[in-house]
PDB file of N, CA and C in Angstrom:
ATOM      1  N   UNK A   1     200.913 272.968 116.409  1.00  0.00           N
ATOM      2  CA  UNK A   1     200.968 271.747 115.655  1.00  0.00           C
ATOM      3  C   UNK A   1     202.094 271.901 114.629  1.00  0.00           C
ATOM      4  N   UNK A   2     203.009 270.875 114.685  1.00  0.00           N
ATOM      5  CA  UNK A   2     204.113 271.105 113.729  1.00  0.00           C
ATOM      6  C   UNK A   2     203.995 270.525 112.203  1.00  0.00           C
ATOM      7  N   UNK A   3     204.152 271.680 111.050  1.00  0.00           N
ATOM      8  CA  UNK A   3     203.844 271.492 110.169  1.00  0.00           C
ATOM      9  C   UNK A   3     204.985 270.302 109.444  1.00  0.00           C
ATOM     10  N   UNK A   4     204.744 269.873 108.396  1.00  0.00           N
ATOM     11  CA  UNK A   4     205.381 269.174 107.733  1.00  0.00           C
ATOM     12  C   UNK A   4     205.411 269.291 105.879  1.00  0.00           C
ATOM     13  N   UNK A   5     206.316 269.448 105.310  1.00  0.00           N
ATOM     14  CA  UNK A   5     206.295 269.323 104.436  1.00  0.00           C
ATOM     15  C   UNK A   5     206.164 268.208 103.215  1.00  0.00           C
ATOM     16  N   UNK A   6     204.844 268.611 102.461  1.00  0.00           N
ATOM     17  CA  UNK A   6     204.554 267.316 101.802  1.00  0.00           C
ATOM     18  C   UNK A   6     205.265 267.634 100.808  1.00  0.00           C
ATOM     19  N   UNK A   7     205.512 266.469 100.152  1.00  0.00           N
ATOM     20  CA  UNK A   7     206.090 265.593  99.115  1.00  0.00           C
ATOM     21  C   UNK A   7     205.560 265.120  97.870  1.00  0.00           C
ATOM     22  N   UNK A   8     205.480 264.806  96.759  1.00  0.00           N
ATOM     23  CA  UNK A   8     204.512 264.898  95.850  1.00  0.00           C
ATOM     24  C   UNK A   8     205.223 263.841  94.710  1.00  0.00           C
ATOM     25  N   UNK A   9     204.974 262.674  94.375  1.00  0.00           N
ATOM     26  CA  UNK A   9     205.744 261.735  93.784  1.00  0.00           C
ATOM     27  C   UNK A   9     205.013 261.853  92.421  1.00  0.00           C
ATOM     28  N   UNK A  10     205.920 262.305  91.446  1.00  0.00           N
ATOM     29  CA  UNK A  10     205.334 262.532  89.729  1.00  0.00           C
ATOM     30  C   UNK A  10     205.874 261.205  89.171  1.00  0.00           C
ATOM     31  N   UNK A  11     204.965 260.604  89.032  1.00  0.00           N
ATOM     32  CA  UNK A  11     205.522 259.476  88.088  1.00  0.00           C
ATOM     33  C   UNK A  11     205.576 259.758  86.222  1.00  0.00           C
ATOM     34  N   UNK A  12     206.264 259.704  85.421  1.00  0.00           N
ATOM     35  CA  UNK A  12     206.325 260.050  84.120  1.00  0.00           C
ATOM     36  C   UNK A  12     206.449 258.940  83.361  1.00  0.00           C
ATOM     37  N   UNK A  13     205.482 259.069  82.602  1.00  0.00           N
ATOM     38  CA  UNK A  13     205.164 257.607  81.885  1.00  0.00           C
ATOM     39  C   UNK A  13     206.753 258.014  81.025  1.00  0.00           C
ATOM     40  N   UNK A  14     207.237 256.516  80.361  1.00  0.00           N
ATOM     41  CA  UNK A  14     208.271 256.879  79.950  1.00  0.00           C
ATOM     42  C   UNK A  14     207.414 256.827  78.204  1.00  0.00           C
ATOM     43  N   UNK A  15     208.409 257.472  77.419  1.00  0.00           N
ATOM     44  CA  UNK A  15     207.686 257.657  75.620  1.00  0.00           C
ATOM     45  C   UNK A  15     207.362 256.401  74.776  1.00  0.00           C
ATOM     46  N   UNK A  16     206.930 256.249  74.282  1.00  0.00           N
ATOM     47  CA  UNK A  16     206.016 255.486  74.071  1.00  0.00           C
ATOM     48  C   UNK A  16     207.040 254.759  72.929  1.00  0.00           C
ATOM     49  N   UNK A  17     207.616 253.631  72.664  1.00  0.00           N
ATOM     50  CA  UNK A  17     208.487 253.073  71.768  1.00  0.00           C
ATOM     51  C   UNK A  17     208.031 253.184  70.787  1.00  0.00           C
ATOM     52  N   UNK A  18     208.610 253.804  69.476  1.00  0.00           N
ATOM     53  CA  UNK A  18     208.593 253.948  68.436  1.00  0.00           C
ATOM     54  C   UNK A  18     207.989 252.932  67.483  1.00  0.00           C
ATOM     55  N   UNK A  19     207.332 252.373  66.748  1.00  0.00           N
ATOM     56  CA  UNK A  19     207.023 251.206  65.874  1.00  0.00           C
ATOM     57  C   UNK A  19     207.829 250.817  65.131  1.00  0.00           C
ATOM     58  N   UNK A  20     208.161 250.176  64.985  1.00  0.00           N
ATOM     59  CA  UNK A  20     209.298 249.383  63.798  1.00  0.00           C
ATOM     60  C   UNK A  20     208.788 250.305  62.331  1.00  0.00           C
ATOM     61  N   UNK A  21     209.554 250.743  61.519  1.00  0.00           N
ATOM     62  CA  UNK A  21     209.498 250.630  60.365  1.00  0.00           C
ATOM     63  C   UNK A  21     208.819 249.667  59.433  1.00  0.00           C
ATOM     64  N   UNK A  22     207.676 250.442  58.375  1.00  0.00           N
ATOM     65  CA  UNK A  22     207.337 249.293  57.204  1.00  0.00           C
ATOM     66  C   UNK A  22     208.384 249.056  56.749  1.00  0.00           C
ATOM     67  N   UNK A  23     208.351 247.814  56.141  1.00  0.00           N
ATOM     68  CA  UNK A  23     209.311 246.853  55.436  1.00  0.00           C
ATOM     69  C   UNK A  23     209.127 247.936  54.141  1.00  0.00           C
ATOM     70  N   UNK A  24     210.448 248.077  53.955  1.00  0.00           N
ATOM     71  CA  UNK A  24     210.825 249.179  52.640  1.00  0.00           C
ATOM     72  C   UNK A  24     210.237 248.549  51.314  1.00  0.00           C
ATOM     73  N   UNK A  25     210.136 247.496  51.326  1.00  0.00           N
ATOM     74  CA  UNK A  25     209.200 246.721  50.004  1.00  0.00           C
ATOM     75  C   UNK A  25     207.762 248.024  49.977  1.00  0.00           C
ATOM     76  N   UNK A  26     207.644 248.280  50.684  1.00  0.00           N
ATOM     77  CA  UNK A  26     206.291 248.952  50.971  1.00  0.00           C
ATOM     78  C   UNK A  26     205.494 249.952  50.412  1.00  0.00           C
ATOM     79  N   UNK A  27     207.279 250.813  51.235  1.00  0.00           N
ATOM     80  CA  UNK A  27     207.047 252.525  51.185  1.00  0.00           C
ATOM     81  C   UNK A  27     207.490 253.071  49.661  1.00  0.00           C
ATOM     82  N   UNK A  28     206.456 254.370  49.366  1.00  0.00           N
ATOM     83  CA  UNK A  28     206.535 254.977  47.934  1.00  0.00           C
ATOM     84  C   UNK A  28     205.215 255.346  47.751  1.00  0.00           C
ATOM     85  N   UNK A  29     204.656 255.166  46.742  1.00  0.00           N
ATOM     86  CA  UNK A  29     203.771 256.024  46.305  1.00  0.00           C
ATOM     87  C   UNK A  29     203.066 255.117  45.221  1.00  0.00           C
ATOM     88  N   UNK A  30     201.449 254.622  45.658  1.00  0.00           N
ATOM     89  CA  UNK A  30     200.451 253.977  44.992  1.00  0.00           C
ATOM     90  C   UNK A  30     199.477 254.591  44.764  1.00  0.00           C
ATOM     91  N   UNK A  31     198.614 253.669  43.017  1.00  0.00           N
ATOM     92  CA  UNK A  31     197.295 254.603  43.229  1.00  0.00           C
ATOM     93  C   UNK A  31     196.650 253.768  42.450  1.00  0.00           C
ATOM     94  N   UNK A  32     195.394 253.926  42.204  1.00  0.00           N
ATOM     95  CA  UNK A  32     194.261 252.728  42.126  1.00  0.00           C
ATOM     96  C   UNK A  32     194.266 252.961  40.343  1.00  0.00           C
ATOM     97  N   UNK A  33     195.028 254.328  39.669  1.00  0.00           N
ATOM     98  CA  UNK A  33     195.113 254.063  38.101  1.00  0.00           C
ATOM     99  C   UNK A  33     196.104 254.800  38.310  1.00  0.00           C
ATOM    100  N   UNK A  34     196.480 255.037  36.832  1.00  0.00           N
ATOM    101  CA  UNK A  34     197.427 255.738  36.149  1.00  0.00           C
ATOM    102  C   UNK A  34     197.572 257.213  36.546  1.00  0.00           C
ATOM    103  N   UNK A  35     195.742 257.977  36.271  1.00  0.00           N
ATOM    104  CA  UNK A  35     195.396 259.217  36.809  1.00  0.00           C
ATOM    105  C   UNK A  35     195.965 259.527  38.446  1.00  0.00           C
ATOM    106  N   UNK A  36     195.460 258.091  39.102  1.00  0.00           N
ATOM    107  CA  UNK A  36     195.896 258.593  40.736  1.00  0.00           C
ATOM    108  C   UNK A  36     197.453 259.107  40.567  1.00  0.00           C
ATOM    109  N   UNK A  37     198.275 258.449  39.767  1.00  0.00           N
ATOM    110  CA  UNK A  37     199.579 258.546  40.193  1.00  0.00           C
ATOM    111  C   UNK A  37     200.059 259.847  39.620  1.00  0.00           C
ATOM    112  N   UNK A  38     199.770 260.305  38.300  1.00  0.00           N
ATOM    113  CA  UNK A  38     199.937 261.279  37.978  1.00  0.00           C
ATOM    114  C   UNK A  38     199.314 262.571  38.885  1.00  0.00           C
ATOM    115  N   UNK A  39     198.234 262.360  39.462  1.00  0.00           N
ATOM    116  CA  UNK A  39     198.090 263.374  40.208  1.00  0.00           C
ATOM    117  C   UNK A  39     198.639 263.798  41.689  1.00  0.00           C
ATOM    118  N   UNK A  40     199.587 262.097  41.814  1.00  0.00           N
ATOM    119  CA  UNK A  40     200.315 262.226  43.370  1.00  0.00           C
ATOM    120  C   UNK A  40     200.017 262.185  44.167  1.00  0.00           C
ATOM    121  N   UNK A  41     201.031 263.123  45.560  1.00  0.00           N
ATOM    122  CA  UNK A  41     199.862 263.012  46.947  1.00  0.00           C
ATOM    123  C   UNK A  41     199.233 263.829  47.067  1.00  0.00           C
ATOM    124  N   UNK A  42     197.947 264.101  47.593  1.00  0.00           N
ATOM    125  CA  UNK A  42     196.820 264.839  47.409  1.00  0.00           C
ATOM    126  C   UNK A  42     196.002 263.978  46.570  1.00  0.00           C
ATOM    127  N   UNK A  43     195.997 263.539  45.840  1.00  0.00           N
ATOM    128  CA  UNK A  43     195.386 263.231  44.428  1.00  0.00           C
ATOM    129  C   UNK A  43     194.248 261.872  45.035  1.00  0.00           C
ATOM    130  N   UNK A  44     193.174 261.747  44.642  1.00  0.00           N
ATOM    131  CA  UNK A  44     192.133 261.219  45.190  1.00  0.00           C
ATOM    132  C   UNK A  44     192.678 259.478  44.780  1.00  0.00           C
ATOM    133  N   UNK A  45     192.003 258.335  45.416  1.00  0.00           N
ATOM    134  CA  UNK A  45     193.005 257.275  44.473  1.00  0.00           C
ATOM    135  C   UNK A  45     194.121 256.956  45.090  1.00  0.00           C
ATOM    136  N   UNK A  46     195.281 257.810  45.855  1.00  0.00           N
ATOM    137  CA  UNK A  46     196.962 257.610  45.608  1.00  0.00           C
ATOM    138  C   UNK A  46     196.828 257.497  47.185  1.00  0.00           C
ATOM    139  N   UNK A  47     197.975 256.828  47.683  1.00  0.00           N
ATOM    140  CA  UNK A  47     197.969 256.124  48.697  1.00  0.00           C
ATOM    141  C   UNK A  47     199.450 256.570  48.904  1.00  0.00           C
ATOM    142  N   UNK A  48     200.295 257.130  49.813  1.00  0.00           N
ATOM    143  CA  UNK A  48     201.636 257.097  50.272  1.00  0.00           C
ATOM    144  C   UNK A  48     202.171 256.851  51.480  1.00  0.00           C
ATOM    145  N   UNK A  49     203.028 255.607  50.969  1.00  0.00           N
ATOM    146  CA  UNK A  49     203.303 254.772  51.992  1.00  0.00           C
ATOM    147  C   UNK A  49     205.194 255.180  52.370  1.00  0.00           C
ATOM    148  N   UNK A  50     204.810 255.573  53.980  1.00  0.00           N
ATOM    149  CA  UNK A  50     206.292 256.381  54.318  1.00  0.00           C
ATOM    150  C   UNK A  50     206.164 255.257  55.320  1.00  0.00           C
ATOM    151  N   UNK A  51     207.517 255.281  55.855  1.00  0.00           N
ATOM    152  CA  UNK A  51     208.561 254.410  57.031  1.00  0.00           C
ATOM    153  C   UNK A  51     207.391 254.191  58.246  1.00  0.00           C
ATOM    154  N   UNK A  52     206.686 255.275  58.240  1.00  0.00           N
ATOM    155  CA  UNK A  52     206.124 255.333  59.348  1.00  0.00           C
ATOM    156  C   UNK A  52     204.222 256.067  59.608  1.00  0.00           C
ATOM    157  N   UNK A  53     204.359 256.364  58.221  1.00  0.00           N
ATOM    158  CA  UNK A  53     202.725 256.424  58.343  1.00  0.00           C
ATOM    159  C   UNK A  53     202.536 256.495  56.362  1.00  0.00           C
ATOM    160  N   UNK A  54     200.813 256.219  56.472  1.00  0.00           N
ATOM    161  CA  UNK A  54     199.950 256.074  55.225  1.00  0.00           C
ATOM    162  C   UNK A  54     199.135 257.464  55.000  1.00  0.00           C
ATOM    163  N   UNK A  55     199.352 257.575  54.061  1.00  0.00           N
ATOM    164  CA  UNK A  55     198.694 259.128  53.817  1.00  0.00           C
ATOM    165  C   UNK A  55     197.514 259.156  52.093  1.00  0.00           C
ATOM    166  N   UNK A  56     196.682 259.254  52.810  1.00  0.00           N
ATOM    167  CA  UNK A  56     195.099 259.050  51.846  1.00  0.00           C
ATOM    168  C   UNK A  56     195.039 260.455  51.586  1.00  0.00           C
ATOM    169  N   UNK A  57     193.570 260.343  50.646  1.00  0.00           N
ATOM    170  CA  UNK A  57     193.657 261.754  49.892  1.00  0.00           C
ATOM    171  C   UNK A  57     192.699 262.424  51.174  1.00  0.00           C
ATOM    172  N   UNK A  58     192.053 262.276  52.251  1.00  0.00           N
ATOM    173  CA  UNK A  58     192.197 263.544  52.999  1.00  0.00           C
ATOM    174  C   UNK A  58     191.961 262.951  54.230  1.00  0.00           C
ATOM    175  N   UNK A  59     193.188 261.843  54.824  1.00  0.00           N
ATOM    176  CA  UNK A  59     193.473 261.544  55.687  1.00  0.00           C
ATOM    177  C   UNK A  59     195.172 261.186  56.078  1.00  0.00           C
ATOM    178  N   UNK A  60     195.514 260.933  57.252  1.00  0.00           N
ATOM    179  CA  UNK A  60     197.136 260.824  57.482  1.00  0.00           C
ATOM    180  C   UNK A  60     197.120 259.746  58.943  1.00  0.00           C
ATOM    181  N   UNK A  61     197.558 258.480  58.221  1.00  0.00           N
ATOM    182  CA  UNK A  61     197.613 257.380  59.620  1.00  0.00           C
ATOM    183  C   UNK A  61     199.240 257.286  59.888  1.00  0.00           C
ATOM    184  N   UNK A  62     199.378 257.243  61.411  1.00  0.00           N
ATOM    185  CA  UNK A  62     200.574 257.325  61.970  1.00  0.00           C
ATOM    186  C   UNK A  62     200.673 255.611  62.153  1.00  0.00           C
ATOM    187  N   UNK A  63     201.860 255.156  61.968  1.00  0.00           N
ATOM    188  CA  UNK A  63     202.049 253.913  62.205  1.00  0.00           C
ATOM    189  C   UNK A  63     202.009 253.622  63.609  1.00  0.00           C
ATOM    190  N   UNK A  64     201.445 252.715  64.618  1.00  0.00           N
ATOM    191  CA  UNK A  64     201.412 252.333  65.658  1.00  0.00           C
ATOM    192  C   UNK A  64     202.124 251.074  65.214  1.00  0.00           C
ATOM    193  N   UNK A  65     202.375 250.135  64.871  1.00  0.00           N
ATOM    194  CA  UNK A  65     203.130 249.183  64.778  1.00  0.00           C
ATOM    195  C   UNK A  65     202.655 247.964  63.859  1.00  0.00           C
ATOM    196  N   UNK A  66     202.978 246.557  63.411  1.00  0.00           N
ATOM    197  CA  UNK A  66     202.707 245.867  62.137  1.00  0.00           C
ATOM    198  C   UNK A  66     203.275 244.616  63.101  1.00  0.00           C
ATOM    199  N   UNK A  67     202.775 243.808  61.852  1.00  0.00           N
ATOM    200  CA  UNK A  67     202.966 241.656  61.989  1.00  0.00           C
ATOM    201  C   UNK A  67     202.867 241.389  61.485  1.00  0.00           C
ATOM    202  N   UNK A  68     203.322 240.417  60.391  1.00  0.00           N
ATOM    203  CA  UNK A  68     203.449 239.525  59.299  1.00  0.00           C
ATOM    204  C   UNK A  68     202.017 238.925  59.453  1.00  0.00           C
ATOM    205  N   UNK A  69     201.596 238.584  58.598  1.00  0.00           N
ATOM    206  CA  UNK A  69     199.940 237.866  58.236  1.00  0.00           C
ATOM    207  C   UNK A  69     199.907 237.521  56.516  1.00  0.00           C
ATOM    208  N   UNK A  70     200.124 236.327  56.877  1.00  0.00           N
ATOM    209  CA  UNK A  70     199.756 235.332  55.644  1.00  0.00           C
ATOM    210  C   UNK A  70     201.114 236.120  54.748  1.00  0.00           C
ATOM    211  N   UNK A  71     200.565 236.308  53.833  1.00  0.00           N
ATOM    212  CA  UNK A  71     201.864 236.762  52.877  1.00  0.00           C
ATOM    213  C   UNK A  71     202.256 238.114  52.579  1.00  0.00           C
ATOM    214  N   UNK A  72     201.682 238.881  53.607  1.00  0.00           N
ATOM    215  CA  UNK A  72     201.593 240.325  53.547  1.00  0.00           C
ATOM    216  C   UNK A  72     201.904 240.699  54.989  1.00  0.00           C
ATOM    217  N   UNK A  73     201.310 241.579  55.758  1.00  0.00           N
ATOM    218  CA  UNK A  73     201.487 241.886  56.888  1.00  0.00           C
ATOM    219  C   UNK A  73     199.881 243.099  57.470  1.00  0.00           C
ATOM    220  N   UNK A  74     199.816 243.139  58.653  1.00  0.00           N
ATOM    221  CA  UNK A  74     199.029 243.655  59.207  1.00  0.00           C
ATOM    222  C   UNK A  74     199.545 244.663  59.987  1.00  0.00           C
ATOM    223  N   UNK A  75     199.311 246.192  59.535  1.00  0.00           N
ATOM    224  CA  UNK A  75     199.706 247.296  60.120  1.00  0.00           C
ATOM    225  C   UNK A  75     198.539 247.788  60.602  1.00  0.00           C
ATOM    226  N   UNK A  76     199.011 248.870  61.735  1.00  0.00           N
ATOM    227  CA  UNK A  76     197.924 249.345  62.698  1.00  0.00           C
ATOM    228  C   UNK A  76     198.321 250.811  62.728  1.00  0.00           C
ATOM    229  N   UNK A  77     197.337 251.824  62.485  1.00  0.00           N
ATOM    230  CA  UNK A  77     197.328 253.131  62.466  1.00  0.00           C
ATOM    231  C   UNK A  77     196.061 253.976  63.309  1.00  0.00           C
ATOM    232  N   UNK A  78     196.980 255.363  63.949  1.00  0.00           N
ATOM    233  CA  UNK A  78     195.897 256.206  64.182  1.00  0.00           C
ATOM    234  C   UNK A  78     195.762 257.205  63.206  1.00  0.00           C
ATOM    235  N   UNK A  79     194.369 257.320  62.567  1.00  0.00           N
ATOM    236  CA  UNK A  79     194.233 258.103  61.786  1.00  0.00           C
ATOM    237  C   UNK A  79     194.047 259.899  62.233  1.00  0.00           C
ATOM    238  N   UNK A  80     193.985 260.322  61.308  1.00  0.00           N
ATOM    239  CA  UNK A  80     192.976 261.814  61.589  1.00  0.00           C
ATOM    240  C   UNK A  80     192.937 262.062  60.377  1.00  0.00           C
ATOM    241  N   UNK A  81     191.424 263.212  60.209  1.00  0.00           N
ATOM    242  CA  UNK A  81     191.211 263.601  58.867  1.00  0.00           C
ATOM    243  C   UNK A  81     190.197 264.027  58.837  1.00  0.00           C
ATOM    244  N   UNK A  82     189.908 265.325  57.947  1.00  0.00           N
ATOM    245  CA  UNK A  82     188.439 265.805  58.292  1.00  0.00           C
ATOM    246  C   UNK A  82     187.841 266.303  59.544  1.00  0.00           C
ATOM    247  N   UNK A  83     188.965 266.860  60.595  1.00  0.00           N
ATOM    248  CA  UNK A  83     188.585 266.494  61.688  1.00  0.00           C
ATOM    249  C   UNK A  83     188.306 265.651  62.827  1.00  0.00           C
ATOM    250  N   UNK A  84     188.584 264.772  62.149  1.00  0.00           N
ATOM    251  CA  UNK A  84     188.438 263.347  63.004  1.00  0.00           C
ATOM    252  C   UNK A  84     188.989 262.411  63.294  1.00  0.00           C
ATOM    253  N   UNK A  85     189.188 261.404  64.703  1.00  0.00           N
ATOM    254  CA  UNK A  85     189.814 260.689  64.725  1.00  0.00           C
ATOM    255  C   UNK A  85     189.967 259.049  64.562  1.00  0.00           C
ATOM    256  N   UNK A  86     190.844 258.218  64.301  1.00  0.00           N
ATOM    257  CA  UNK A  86     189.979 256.604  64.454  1.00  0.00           C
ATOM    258  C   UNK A  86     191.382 255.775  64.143  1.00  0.00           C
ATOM    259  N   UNK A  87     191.228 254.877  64.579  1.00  0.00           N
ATOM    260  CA  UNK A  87     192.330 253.785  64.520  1.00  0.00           C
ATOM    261  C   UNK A  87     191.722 252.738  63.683  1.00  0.00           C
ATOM    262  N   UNK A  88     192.983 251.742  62.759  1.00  0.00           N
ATOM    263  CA  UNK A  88     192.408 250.807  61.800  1.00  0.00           C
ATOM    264  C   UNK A  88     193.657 250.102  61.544  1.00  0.00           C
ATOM    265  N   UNK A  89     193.130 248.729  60.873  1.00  0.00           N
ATOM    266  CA  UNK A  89     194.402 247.753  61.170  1.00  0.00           C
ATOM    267  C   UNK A  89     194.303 247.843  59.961  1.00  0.00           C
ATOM    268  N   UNK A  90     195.163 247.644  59.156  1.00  0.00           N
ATOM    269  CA  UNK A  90     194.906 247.451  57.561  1.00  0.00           C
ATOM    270  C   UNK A  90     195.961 246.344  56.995  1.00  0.00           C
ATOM    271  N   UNK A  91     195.572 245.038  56.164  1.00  0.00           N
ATOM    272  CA  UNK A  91     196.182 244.247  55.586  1.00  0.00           C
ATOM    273  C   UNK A  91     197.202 244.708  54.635  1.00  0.00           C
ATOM    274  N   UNK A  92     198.324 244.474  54.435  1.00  0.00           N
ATOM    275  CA  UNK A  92     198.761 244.429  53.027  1.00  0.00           C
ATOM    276  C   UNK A  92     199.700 243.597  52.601  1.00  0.00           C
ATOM    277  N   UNK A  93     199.688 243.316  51.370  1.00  0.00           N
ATOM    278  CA  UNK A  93     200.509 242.747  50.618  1.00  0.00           C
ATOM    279  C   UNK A  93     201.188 243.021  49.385  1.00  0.00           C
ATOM    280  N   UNK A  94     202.024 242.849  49.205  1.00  0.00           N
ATOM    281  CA  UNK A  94     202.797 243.255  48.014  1.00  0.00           C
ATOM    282  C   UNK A  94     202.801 242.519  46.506  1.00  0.00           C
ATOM    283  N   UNK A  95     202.313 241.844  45.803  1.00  0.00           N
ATOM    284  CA  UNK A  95     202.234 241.029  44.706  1.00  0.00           C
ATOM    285  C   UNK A  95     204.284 240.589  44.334  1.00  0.00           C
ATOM    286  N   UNK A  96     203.994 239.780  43.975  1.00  0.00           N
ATOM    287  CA  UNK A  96     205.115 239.196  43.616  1.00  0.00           C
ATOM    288  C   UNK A  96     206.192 239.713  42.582  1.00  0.00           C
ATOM    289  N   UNK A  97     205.439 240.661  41.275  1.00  0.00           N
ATOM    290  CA  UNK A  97     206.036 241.356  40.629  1.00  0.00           C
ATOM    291  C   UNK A  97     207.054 242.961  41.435  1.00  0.00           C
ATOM    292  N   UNK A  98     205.732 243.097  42.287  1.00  0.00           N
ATOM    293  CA  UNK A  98     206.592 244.625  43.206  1.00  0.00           C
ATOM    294  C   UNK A  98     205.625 245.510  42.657  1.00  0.00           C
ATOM    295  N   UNK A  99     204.965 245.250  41.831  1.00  0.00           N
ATOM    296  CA  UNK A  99     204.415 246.289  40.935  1.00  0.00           C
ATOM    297  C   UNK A  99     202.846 246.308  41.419  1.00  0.00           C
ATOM    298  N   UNK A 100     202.455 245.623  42.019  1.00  0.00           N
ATOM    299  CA  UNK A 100     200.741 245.905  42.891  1.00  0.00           C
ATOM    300  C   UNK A 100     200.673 245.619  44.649  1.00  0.00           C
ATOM    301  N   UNK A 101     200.139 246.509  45.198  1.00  0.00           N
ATOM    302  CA  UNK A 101     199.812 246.390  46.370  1.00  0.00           C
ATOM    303  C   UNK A 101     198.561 246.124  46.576  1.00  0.00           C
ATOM    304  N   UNK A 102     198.210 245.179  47.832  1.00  0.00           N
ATOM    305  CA  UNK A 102     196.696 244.613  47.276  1.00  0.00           C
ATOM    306  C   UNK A 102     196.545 245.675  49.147  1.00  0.00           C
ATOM    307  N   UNK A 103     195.263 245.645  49.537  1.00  0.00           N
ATOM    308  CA  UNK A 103     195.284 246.441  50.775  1.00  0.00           C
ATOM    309  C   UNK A 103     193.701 246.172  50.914  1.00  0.00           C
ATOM    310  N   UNK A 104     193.550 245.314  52.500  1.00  0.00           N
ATOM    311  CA  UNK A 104     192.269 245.440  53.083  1.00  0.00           C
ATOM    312  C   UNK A 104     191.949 246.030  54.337  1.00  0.00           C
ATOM    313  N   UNK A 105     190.941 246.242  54.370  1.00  0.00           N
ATOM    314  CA  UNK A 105     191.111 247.669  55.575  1.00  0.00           C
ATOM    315  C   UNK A 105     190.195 246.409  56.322  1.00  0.00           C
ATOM    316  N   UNK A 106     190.511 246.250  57.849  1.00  0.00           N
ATOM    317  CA  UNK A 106     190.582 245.025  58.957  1.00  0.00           C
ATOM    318  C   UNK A 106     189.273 245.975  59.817  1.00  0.00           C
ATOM    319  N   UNK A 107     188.566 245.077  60.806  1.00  0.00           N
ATOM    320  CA  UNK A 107     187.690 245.288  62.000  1.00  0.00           C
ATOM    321  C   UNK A 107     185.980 245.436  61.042  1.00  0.00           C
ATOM    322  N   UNK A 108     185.119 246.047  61.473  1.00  0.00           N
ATOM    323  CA  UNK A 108     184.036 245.953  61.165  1.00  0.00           C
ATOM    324  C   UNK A 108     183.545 247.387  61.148  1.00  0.00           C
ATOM    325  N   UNK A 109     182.991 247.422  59.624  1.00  0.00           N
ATOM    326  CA  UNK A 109     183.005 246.245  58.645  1.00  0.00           C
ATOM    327  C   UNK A 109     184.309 246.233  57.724  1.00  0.00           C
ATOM    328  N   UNK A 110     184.484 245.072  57.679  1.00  0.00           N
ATOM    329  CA  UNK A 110     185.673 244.706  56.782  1.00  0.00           C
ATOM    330  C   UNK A 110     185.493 245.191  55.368  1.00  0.00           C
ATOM    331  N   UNK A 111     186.613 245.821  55.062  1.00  0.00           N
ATOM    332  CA  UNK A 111     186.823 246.351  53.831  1.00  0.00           C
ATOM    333  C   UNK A 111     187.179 245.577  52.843  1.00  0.00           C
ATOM    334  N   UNK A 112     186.519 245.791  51.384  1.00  0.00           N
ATOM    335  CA  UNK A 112     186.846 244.746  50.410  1.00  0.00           C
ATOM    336  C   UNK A 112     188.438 244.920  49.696  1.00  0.00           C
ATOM    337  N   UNK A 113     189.250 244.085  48.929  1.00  0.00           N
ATOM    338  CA  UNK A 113     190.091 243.672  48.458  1.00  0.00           C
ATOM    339  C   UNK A 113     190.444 244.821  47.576  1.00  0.00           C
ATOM    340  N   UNK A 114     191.284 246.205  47.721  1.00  0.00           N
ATOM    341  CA  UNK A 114     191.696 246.860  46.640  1.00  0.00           C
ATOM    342  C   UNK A 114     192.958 246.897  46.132  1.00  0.00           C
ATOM    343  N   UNK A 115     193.072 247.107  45.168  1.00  0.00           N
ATOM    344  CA  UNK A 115     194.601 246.803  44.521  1.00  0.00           C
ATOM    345  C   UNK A 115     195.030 248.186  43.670  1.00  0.00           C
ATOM    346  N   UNK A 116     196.515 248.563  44.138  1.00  0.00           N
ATOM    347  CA  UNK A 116     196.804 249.852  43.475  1.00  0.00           C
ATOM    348  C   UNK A 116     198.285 249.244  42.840  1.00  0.00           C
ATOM    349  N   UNK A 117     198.783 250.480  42.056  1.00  0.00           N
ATOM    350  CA  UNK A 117     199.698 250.259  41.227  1.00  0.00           C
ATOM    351  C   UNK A 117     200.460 251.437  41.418  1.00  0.00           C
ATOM    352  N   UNK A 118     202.105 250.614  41.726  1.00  0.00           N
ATOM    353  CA  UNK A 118     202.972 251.406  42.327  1.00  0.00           C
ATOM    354  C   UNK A 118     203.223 252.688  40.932  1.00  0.00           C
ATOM    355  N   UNK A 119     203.640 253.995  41.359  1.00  0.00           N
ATOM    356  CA  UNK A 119     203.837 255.020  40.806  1.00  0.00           C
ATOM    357  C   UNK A 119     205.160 255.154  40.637  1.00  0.00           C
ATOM    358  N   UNK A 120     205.849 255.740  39.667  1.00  0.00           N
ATOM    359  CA  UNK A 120     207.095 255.603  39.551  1.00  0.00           C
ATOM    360  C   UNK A 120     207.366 256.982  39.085  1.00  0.00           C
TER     361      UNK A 120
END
């Protein structure tokens, strides 16, 4: 019986497109008082917002991608932290001065209305 040589077709997902960048209005460094900011990142409170992910005091969300919503926008992250993993859409908006970020954490249960103050 004449053998034949099989063939083996690898399909390779291609990489996964990058997310757009937060709107630079964004990114820096917030915290719910004065104390958060002085104590930075790490610091319980402080919120840091990079190009491409949000970093809590003992968690780190990678940006999956964002959409304008109402007067702010709706970003989407995979988290980890503590061991653990979870995805979350989170509202934000910027106040008109530049100087407060208001931020609601989206899906169920919906997170209430918090507001931090940019660190300088």
């Amino acid at each position: 019986m004449p053998t034949r040589p099989l063939f083996a077709l690898v399909l390779l997902a291609a990489p996964a497109a990058a997310a757009e960048p937060l709107p630079e209005t964004l990114i820096g460094g917030w915290g719910f008082t004065e104390d958060a900011c002085a104590g930075g990142p790490g610091a319980e409170g402080y919120l840091e917002l990079t190009a491409t992910e949000a970093r809590f005091y003992e968690s780190t969300g990678t940006l999956q991608g964002w959409a304008p919503e109402e007067a702010g926008i709706v970003a989407d992250f995979a988290f980890s932290g503590e061991g653990e993993t979870w995805t979350r859409s989170i509202y934000l908006e910027l106040a008109e001065d530049g100087a407060t970020l208001y931020r609601i954490d989206l899906g169920e249960p919906r997170g209430i209305p918090l507001a931090y103050i940019a660190c300088t």
